[in-house]
C-alpha atoms as a PDB file:
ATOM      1  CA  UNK A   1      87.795 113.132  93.886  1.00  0.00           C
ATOM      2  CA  UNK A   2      89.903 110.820  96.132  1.00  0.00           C
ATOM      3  CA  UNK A   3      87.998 107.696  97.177  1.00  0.00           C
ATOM      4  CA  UNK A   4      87.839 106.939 100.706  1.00  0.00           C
ATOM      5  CA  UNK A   5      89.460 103.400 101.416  1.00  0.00           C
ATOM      6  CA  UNK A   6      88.695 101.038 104.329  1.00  0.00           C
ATOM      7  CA  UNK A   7      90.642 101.333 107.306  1.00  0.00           C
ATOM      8  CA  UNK A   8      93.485  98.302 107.643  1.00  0.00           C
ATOM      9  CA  UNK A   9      91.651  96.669 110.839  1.00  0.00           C
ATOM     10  CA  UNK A  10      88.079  96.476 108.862  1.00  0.00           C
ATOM     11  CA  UNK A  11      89.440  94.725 105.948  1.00  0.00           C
ATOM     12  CA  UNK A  12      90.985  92.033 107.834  1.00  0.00           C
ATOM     13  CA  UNK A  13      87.745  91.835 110.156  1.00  0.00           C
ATOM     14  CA  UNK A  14      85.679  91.390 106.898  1.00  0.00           C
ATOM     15  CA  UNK A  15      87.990  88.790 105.777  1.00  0.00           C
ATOM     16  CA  UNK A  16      88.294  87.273 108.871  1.00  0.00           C
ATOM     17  CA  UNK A  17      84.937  86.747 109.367  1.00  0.00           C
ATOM     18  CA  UNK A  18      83.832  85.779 106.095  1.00  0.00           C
ATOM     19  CA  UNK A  19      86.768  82.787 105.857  1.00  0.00           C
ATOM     20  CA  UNK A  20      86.411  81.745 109.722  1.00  0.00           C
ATOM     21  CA  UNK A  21      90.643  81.837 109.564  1.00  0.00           C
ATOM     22  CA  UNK A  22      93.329  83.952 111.252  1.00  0.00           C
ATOM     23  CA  UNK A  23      94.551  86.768 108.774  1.00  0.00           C
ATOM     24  CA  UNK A  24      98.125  87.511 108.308  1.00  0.00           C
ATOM     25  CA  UNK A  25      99.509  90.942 109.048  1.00  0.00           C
ATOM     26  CA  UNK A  26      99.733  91.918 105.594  1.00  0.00           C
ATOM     27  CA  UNK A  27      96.701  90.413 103.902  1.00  0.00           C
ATOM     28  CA  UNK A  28      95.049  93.293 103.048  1.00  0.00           C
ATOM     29  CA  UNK A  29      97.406  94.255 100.827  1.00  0.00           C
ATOM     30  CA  UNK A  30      97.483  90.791  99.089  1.00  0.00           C
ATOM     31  CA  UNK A  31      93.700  90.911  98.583  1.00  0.00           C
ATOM     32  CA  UNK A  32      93.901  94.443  96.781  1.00  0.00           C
ATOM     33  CA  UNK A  33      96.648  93.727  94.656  1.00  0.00           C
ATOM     34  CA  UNK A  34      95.329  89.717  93.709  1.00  0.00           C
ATOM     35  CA  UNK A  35      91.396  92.314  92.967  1.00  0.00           C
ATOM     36  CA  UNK A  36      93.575  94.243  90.806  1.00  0.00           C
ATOM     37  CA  UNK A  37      95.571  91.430  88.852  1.00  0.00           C
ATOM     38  CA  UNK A  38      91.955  90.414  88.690  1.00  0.00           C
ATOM     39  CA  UNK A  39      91.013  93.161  87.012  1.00  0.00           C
ATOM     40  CA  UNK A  40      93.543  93.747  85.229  1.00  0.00           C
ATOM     41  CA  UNK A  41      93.285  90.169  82.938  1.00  0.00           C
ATOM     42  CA  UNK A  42      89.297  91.044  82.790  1.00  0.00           C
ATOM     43  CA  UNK A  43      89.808  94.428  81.336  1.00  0.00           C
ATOM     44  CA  UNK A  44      92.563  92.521  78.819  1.00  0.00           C
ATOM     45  CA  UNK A  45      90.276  89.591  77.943  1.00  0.00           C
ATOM     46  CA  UNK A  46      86.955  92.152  77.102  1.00  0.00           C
ATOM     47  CA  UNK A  47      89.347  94.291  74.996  1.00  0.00           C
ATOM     48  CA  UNK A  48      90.520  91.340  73.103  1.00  0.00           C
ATOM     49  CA  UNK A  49      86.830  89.994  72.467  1.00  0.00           C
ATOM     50  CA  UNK A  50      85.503  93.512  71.638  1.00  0.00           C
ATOM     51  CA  UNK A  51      88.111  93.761  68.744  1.00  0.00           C
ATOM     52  CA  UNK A  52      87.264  90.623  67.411  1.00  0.00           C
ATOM     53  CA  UNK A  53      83.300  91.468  67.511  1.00  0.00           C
ATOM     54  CA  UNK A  54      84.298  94.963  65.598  1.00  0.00           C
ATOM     55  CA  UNK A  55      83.256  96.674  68.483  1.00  0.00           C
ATOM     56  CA  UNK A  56      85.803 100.159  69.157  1.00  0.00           C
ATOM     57  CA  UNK A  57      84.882 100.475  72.800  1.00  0.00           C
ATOM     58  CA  UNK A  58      84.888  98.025  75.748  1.00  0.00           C
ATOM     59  CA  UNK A  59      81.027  97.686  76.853  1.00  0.00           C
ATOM     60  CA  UNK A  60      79.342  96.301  79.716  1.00  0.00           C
ATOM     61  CA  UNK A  61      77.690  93.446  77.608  1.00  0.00           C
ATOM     62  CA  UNK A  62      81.300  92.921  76.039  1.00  0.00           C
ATOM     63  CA  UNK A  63      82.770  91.992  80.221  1.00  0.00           C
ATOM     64  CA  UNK A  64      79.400  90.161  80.504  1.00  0.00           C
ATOM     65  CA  UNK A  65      80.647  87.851  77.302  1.00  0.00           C
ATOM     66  CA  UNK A  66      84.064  87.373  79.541  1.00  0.00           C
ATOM     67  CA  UNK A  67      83.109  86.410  82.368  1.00  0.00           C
ATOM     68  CA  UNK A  68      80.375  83.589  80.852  1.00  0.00           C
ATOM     69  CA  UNK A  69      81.173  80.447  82.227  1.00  0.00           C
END
């Protein structure tokens, strides 16, 4: 099933509104792909810490552990 993304205009609205600064044309775009480096390194980090715990699978509890301050 395809998931249904945010039109262009709405993102930068969000954005806009929540940082009280002008948006560049492209921001959008920056913002997805800096989400998905960020989850990217999470999804790395809980692998790594499930291995050493002996655990086969990547858990909920095991991204929990991660993202512990």
């Amino acid at each position: 099933m395809a998931q249904k993304l945010y039109p262009r205009g709405t993102v930068k609205r969000i954005v806009k509104a929540h940082s009280n600064r002008n948006v560049s044309k492209n921001a959008d775009i920056l913002i997805f792909l800096d989400y998905m480096l960020f989850m990217q390194e999470l999804m790395r980090e809980a692998s790594i810490k499930s291995r050493k715990s002996g655990e086969k699978n990547i858990s909920a509890n095991t991204v929990r552990k991660v993202t512990e301050p």
